[in-house]
Protein backbone atom coordinates (compact mmCIF):
# COMPACT_ATOMS: atom_id res chain seq x y z
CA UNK A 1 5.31 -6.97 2.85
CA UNK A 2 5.84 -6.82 -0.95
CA UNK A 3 7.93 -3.82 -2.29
CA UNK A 4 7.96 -2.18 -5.66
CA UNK A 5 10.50 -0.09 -7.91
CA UNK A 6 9.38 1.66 -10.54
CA UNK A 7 11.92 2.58 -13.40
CA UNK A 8 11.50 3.94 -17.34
CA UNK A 9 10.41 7.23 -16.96
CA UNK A 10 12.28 10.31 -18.18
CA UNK A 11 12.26 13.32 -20.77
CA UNK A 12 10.11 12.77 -24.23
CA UNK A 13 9.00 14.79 -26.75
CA UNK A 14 5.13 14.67 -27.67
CA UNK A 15 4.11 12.09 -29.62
CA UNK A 16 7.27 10.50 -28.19
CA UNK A 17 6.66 6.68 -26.51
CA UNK A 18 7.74 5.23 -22.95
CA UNK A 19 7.17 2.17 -21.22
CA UNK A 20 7.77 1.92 -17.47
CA UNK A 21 8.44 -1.10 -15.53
CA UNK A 22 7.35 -2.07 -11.83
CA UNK A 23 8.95 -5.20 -10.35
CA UNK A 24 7.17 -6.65 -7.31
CA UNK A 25 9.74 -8.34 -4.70
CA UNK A 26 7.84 -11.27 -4.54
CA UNK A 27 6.20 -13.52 -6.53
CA UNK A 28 3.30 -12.16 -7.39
CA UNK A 29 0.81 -14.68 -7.81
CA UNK A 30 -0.62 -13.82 -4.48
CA UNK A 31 -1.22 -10.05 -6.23
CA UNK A 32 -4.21 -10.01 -7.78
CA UNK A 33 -4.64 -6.47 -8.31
CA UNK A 34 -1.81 -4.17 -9.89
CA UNK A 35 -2.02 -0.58 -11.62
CA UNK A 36 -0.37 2.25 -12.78
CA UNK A 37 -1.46 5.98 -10.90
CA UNK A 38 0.03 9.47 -11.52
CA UNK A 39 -0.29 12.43 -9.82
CA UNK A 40 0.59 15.68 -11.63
CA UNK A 41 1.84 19.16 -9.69
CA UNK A 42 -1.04 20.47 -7.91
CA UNK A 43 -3.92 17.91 -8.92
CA UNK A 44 -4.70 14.82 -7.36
CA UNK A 45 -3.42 11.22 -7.80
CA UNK A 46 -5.68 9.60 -10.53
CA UNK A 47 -5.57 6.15 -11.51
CA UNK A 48 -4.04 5.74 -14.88
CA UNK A 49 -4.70 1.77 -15.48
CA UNK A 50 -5.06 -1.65 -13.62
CA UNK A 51 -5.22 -5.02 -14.05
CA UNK A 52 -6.32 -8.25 -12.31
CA UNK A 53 -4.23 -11.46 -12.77
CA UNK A 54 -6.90 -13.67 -11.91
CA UNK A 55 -9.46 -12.35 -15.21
CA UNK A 56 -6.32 -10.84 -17.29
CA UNK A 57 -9.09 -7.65 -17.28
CA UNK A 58 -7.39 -4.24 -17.73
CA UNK A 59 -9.19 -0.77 -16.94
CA UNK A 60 -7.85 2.41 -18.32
CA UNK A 61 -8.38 6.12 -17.80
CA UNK A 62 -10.38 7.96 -20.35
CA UNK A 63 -7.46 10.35 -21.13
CA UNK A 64 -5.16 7.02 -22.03
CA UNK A 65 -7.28 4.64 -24.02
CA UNK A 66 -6.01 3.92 -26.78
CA UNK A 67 -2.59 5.00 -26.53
CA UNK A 68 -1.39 3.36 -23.38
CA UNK A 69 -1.30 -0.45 -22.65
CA UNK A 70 -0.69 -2.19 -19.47
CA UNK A 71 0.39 -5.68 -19.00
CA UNK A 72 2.21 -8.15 -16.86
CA UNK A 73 4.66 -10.84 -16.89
CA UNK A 74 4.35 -13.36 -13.58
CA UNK A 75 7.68 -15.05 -14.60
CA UNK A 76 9.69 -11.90 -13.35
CA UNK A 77 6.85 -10.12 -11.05
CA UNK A 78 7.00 -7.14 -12.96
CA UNK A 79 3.71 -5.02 -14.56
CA UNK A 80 4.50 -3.00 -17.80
CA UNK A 81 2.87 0.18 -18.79
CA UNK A 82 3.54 1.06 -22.64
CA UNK A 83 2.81 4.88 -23.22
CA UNK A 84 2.23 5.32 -26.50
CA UNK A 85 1.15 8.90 -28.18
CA UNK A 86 2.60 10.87 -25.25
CA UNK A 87 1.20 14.38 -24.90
CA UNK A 88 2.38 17.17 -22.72
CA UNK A 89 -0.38 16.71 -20.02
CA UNK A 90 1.02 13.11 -19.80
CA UNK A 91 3.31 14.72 -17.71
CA UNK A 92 3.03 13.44 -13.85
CA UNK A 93 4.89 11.31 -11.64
CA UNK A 94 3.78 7.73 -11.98
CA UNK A 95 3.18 5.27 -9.04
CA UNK A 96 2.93 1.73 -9.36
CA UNK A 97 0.31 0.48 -6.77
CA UNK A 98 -0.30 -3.56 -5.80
CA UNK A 99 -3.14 -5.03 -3.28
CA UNK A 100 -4.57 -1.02 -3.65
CA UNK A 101 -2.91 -0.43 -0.84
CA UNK A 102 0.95 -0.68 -1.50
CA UNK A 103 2.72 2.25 -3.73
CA UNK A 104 6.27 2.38 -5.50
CA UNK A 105 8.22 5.36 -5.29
CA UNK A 106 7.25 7.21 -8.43
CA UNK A 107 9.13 7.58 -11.55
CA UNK A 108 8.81 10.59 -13.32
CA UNK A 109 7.75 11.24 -16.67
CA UNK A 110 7.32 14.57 -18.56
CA UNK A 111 6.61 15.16 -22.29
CA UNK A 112 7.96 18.40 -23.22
CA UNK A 113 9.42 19.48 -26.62
């Protein structure tokens, strides 16, 4: 059973930039699929981005193309997600997810001025 832990939310200011960090506790070579979801108070969770280590291919949410970027690095198990341009309905707690079936604990992240 692989675990994750999310960590690099916090408190920005619009056009303000974050980039979270999920570390797998395994080596994740057997984890094809990773991505980023968030789930905002009251809505659903939505997927934000994902990638596949097998094709490199990335997928992103309409509402974040172009201003976020995810990525990974196998030599430490750990997928990025750069959030670039933030806006206010950025704000949401974020959930990195592995297999499609295995979630981190959240980290939030709210854009406020």
């Amino acid at each position: 059973q692989v675990q994750l832990v999310e960590s690099g939310g916090g408190l920005v200011q619009p056009g303000g930039s974050l980039r979270l960090s999920c570390t797998a506790s395994r080596s994740d070579f057997a984890i094809n699929y990773m991505g980023w979801y968030r789930q905002a108070p009251g809505k659903e969770r939505e997927l934000v981005a994902q990638i596949f280590r097998s094709t490199g291919s990335t997928k992103y949410a309409d509402s974040v193309k172009g201003r976020f970027t995810i990525s990974r690095d196998s030599a430490t198990n750990t997928v990025y997600l750069q959030m670039n341009s933030l806006k206010p309905e950025d704000t949401a707690v974020y959930y990195c997810n592995a297999f499609g079936t295995t979630w981190g604990q959240g980290t939030q992240v709210t854009v406020s001025s």
